[in-house]
N, C-alpha and C. Protein backbone atom coordinates (compact mmCIF):
# COMPACT_ATOMS: atom_id res chain seq x y z
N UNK A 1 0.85 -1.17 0.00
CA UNK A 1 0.00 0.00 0.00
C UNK A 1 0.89 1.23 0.00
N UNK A 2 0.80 2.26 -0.89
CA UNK A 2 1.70 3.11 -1.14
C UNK A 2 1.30 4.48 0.23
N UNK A 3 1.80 5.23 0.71
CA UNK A 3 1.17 6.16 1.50
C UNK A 3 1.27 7.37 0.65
N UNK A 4 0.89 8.42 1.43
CA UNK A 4 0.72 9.68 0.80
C UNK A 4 2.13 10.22 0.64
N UNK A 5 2.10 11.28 -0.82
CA UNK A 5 3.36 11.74 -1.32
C UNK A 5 3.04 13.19 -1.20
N UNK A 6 3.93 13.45 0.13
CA UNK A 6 3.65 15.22 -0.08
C UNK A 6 5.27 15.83 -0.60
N UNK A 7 4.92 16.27 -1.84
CA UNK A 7 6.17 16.88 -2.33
C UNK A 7 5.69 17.89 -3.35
N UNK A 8 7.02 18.97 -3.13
CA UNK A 8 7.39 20.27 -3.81
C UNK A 8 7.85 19.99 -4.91
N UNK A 9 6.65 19.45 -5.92
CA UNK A 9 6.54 19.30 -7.32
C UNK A 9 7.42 21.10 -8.13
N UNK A 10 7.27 21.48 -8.61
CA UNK A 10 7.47 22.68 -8.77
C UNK A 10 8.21 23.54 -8.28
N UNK A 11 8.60 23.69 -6.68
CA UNK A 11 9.48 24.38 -6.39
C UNK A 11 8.33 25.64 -5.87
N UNK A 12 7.14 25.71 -5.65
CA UNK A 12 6.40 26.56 -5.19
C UNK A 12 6.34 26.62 -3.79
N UNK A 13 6.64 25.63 -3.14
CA UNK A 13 6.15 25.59 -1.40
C UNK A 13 4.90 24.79 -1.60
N UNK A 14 4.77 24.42 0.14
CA UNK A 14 3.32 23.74 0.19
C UNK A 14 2.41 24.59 0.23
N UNK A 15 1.03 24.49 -0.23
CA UNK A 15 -0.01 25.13 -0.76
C UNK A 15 -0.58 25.42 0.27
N UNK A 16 -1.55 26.11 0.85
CA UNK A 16 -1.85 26.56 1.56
C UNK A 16 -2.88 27.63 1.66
N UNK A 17 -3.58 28.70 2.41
CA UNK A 17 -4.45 29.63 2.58
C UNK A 17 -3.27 30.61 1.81
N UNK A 18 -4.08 31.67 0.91
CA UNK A 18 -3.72 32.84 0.90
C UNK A 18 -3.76 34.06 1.69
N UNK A 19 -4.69 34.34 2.55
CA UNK A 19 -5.05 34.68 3.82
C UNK A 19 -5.08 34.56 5.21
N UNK A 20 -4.55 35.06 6.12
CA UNK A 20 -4.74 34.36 7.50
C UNK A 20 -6.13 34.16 7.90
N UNK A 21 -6.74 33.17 8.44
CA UNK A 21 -8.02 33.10 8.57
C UNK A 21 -8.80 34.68 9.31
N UNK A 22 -8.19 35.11 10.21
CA UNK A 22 -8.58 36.40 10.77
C UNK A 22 -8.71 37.78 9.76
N UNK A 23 -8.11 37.56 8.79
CA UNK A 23 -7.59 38.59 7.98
C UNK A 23 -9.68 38.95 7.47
N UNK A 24 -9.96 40.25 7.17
CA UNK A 24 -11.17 40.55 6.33
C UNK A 24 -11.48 40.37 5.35
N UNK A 25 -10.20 39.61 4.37
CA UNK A 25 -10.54 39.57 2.96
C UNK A 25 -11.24 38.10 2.89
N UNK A 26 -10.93 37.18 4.08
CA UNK A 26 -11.44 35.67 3.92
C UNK A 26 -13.00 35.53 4.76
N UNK A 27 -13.43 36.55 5.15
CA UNK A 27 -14.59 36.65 5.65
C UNK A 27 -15.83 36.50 4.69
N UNK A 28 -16.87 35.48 5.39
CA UNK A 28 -17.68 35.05 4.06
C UNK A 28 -18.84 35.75 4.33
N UNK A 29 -19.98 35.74 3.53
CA UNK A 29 -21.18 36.23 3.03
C UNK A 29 -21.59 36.47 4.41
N UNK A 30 -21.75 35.16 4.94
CA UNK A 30 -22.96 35.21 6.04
C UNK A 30 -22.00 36.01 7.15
N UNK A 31 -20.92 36.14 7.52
CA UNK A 31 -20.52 36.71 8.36
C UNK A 31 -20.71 38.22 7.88
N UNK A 32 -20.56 38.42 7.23
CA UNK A 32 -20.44 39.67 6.45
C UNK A 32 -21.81 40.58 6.27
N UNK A 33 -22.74 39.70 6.16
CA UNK A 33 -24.80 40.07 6.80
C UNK A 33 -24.71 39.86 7.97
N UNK A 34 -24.25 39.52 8.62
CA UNK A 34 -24.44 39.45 10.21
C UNK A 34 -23.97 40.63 10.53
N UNK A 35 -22.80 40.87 10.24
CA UNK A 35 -21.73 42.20 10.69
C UNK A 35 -22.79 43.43 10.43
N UNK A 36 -23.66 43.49 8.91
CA UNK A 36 -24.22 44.78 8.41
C UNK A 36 -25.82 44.62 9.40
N UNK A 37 -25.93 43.51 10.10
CA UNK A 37 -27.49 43.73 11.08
C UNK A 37 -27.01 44.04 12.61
N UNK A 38 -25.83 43.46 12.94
CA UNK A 38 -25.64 43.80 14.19
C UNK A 38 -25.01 45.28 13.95
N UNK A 39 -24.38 45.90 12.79
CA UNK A 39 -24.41 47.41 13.00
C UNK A 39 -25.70 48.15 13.11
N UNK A 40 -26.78 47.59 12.08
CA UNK A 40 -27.82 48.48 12.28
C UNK A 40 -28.56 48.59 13.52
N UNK A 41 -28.91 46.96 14.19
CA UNK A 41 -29.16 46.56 15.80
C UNK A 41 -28.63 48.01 16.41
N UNK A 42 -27.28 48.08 16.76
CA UNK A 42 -26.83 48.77 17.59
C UNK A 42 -26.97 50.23 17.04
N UNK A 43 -26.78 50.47 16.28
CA UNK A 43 -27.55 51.75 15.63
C UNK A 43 -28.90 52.23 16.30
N UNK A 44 -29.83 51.19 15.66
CA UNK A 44 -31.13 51.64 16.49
C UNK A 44 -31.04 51.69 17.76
N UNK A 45 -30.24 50.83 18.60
CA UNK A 45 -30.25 50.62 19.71
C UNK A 45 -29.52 51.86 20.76
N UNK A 46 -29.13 53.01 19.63
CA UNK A 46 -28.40 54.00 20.66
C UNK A 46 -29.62 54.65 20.48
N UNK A 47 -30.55 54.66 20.04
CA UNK A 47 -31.57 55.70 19.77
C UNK A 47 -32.74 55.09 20.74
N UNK A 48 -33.13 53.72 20.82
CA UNK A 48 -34.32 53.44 21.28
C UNK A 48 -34.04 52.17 21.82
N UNK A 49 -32.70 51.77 22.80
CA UNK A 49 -32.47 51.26 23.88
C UNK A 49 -33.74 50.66 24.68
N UNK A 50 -34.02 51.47 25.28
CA UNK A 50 -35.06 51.00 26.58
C UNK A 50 -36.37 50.52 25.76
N UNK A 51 -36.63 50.75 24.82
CA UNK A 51 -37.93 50.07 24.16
C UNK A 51 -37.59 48.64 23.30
N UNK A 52 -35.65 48.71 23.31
CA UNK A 52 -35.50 47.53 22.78
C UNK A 52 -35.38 46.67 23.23
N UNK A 53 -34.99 46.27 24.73
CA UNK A 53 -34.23 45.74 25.68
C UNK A 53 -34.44 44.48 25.63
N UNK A 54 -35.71 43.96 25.59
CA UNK A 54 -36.68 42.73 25.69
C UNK A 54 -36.83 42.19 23.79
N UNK A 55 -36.10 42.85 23.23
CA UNK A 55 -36.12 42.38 21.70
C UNK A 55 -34.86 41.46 21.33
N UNK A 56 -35.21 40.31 20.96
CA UNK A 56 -33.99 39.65 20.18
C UNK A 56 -33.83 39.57 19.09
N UNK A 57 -32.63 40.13 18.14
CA UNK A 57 -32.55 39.93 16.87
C UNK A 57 -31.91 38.60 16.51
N UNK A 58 -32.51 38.13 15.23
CA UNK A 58 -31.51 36.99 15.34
C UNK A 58 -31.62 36.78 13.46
N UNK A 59 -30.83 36.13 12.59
CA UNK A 59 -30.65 36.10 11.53
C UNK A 59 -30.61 34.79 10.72
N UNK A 60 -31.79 33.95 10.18
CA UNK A 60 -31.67 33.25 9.57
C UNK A 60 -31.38 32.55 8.08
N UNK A 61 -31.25 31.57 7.87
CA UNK A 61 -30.85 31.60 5.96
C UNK A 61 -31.85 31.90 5.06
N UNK A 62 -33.23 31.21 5.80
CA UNK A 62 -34.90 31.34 4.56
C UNK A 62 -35.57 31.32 6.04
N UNK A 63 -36.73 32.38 5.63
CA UNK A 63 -37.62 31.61 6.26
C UNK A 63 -38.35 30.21 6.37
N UNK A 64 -38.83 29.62 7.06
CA UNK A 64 -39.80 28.42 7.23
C UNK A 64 -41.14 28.77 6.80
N UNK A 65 -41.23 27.88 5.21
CA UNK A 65 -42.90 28.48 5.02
C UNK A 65 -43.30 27.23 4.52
N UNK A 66 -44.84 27.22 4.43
CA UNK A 66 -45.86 25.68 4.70
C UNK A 66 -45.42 25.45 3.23
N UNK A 67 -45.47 24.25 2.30
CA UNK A 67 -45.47 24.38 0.93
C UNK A 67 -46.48 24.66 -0.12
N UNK A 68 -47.69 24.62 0.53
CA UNK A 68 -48.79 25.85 0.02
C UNK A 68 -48.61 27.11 -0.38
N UNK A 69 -47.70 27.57 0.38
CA UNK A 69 -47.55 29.31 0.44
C UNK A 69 -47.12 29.95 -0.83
N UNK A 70 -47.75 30.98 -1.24
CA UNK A 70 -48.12 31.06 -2.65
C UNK A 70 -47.20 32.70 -2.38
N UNK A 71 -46.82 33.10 -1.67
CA UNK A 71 -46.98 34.63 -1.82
C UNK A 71 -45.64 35.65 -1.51
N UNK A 72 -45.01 36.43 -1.64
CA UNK A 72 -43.42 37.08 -1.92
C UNK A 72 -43.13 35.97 -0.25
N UNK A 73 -41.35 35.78 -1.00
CA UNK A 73 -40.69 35.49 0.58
C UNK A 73 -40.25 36.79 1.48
N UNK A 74 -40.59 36.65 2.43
CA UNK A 74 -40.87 37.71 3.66
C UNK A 74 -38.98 37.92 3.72
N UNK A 75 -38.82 39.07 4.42
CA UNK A 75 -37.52 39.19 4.54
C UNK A 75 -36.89 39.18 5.99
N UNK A 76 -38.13 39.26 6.57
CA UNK A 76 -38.07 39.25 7.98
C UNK A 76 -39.36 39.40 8.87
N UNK A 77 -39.36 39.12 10.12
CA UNK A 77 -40.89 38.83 10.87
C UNK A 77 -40.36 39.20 11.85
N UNK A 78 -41.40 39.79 12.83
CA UNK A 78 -41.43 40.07 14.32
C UNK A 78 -42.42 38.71 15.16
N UNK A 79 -41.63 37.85 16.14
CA UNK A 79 -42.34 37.27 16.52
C UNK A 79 -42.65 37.24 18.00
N UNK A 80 -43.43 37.30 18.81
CA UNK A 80 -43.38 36.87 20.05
C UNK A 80 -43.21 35.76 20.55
N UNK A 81 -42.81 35.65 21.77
CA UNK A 81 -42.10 34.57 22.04
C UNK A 81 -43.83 33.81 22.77
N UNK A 82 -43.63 32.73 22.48
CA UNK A 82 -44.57 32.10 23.05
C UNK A 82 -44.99 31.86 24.71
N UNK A 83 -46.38 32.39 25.22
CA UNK A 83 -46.99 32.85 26.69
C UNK A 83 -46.58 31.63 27.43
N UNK A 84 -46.07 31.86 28.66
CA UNK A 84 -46.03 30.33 29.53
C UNK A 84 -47.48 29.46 29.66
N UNK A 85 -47.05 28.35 29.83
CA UNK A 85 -48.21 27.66 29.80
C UNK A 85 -49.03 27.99 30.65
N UNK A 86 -50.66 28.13 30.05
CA UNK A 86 -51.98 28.45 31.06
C UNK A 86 -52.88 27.50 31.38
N UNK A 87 -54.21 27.82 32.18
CA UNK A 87 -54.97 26.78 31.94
C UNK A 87 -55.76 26.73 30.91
N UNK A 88 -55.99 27.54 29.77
CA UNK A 88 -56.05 27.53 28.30
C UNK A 88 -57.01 26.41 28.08
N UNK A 89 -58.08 26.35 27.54
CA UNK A 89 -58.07 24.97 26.72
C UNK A 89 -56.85 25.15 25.20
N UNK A 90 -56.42 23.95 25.07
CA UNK A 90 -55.70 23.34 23.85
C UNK A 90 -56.53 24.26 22.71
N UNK A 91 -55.78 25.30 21.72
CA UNK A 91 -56.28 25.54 20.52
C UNK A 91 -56.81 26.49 20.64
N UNK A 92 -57.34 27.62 21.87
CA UNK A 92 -57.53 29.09 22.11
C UNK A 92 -56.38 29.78 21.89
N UNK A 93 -56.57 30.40 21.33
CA UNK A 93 -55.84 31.98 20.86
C UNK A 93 -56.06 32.79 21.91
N UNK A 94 -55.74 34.25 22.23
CA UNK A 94 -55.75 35.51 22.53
C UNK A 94 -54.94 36.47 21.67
N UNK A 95 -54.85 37.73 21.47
CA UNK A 95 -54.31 38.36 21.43
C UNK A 95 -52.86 38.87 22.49
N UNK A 96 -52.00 39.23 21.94
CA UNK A 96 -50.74 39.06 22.67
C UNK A 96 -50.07 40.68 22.48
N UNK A 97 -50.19 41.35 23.27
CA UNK A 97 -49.31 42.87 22.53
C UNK A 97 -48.07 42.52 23.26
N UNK A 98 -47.21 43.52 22.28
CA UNK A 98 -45.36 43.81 22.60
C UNK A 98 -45.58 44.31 24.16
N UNK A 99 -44.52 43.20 25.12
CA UNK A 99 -44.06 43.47 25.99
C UNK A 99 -44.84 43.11 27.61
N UNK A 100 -46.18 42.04 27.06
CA UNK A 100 -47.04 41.98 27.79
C UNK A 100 -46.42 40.99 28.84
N UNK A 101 -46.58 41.01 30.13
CA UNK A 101 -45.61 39.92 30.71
C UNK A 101 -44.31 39.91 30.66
N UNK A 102 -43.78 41.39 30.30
CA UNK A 102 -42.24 41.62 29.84
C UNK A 102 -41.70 40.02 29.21
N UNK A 103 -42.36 39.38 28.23
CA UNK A 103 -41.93 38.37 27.30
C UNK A 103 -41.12 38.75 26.08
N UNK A 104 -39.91 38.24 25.60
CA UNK A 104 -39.46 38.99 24.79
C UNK A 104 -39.78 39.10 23.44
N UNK A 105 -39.43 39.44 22.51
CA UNK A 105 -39.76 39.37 21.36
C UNK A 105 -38.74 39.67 20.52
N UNK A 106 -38.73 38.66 19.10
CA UNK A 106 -37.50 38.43 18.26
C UNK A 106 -38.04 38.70 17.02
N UNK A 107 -36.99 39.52 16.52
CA UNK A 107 -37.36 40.23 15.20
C UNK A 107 -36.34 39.20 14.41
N UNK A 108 -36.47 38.34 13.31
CA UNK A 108 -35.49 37.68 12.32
C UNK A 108 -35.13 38.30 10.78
N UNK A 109 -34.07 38.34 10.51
CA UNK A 109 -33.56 38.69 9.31
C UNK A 109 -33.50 37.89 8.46
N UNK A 110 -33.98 37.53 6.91
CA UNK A 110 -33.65 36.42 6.29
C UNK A 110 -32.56 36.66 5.62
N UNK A 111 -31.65 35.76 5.41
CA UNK A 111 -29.91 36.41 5.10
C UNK A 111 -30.86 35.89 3.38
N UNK A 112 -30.50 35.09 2.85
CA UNK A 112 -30.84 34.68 1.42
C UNK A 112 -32.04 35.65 0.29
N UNK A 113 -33.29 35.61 1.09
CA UNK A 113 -33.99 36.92 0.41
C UNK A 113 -33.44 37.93 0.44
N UNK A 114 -32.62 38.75 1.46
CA UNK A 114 -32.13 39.96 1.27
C UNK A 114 -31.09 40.01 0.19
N UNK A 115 -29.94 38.93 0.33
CA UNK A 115 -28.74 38.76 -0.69
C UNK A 115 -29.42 38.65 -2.08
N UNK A 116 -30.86 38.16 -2.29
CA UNK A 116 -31.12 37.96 -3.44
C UNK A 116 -32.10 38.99 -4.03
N UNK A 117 -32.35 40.07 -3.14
CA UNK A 117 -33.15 41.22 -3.48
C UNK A 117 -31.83 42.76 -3.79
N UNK A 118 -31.09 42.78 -2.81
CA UNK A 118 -29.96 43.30 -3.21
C UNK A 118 -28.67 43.30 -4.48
N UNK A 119 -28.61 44.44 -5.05
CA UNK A 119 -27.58 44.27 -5.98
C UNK A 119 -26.62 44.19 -5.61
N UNK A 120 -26.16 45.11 -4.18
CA UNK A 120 -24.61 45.31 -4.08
C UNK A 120 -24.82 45.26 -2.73
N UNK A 121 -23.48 45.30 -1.93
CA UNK A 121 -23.42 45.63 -0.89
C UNK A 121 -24.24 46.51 0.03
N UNK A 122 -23.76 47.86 -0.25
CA UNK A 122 -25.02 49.10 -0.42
C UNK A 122 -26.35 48.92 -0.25
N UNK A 123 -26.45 48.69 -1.34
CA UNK A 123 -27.98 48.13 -1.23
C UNK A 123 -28.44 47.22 -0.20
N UNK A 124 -27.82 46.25 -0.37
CA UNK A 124 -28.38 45.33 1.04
C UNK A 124 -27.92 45.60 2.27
N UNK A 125 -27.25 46.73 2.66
CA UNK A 125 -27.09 47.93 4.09
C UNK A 125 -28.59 48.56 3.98
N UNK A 126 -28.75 49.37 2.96
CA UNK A 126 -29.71 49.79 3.03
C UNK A 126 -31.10 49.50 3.09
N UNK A 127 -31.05 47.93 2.44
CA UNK A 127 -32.10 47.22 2.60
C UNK A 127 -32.65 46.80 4.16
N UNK A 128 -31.33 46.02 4.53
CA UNK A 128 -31.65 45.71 5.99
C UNK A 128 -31.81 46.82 7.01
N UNK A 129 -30.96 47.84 6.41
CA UNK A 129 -31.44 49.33 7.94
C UNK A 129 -33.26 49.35 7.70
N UNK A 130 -33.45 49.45 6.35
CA UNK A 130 -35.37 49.70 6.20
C UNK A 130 -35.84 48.31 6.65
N UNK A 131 -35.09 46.97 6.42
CA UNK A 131 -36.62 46.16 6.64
C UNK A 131 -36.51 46.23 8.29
N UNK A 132 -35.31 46.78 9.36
CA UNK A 132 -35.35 46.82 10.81
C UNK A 132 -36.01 47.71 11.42
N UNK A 133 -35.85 48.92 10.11
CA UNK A 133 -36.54 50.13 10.79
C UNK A 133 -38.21 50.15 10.62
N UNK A 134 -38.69 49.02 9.97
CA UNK A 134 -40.05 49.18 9.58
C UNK A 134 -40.56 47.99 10.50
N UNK A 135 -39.63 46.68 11.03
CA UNK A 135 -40.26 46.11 12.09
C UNK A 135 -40.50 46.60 13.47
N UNK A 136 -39.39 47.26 14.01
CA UNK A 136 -39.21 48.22 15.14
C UNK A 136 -40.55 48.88 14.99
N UNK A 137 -40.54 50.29 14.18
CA UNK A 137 -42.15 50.50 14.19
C UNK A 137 -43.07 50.11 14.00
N UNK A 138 -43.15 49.25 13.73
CA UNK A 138 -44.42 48.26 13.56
C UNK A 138 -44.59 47.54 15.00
N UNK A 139 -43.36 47.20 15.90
CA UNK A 139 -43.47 47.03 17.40
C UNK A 139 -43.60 47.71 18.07
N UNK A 140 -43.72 49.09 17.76
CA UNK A 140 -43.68 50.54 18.85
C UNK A 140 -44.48 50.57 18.77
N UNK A 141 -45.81 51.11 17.25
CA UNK A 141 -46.49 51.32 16.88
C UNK A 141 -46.35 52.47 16.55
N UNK A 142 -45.26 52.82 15.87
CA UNK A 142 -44.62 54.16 15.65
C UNK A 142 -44.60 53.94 13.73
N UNK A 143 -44.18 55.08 13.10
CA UNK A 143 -44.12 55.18 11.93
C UNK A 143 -42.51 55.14 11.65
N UNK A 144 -42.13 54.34 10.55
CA UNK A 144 -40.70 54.06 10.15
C UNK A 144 -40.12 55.52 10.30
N UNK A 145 -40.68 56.60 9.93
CA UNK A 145 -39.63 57.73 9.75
C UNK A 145 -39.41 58.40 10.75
N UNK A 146 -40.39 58.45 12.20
CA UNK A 146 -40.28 58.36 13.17
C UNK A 146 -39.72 57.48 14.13
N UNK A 147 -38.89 56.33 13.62
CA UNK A 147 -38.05 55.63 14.26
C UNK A 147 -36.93 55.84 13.74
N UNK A 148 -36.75 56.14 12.42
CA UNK A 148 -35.24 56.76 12.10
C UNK A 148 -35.54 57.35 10.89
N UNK A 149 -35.39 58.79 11.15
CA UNK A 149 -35.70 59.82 9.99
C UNK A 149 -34.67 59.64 8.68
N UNK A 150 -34.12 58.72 8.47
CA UNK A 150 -33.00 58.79 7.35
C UNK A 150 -33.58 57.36 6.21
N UNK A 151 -35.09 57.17 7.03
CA UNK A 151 -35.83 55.92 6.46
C UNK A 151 -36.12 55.92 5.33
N UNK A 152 -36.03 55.35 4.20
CA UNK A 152 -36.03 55.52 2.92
C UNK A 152 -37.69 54.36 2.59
N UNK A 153 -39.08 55.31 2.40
CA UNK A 153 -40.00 54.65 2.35
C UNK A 153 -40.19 54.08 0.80
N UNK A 154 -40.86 52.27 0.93
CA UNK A 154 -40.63 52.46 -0.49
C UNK A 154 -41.06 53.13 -2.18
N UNK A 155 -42.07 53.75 -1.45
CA UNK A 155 -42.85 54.97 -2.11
C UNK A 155 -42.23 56.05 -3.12
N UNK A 156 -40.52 56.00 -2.40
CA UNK A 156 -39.66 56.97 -2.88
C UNK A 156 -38.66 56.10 -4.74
């Protein structure tokens, strides 16, 4: 059984990364959408802190949709976190507003619809500052341009 032949065919050196893994140029996609939501996160978050506190952002690849679902992929959702268990019957609803029970609530980013609605970089900064700034108000019950006046509605 022959073993492995590692040799300097060529006279090049052994092959290797062109980059140190730490370096910014080897940083991939998804790190790279994460980096542009946790800037905007903290962005909003110097402005409207205390109304965010109880909010989790978090960033997934697609949303989860039934295979029925006929209609644009969402780019992101505000969800509440589900009420501790009651004595409920099984299969009642209520209504649930932001912050009831100080329960938290998680706003998700879809990394793949945005990358695929975006042309450039740019664009998908700008995309994700509007689709955060339009869930936020939609949890305040505030108007996007009143949560950050630099809101680009898509009207424009």
């Amino acid at each position: 059984m022959a073993g492995v032949r590692r040799r300097d065919r060529h006279g090049r050196g052994v092959r290797g990364p062109l980059t140190p893994p730490q370096a910014p140029v080897s940083r991939t996609r998804a790190e790279r959408f994460d980096d542009l939501v946790e800037d905007e996160v903290r962005r909003l978050g110097g402005r409207w802190g205390r109304e965010l506190a109880r909010v989790r952002f978090t960033v997934e690849e697609v949303p989860s949709v039934e295979p029925w679902f006929d209609g644009p992929v969402p780019l992101g959702q505000t969800v509440l976190q589900p009420p501790p268990a009651t004595d409920q019957p099984a299969g009642s609803a209520r209504l649930i507003t932001p912050g009831e029970g100080k329960r938290p609530v998680r706003i998700t980013v879809y990394r793949r619809p945005v990358e695929a609605r975006a042309k450039g970089e740019a664009e998908m900064a700008r995309l994700i500052r509007d689709l955060l700034v339009e869930e936020v108000a939609d949890l305040l019950g505030l108007s996007p341009e009143s949560v950050d006046p630099s809101y680009d509605s898509p009207d424009d």
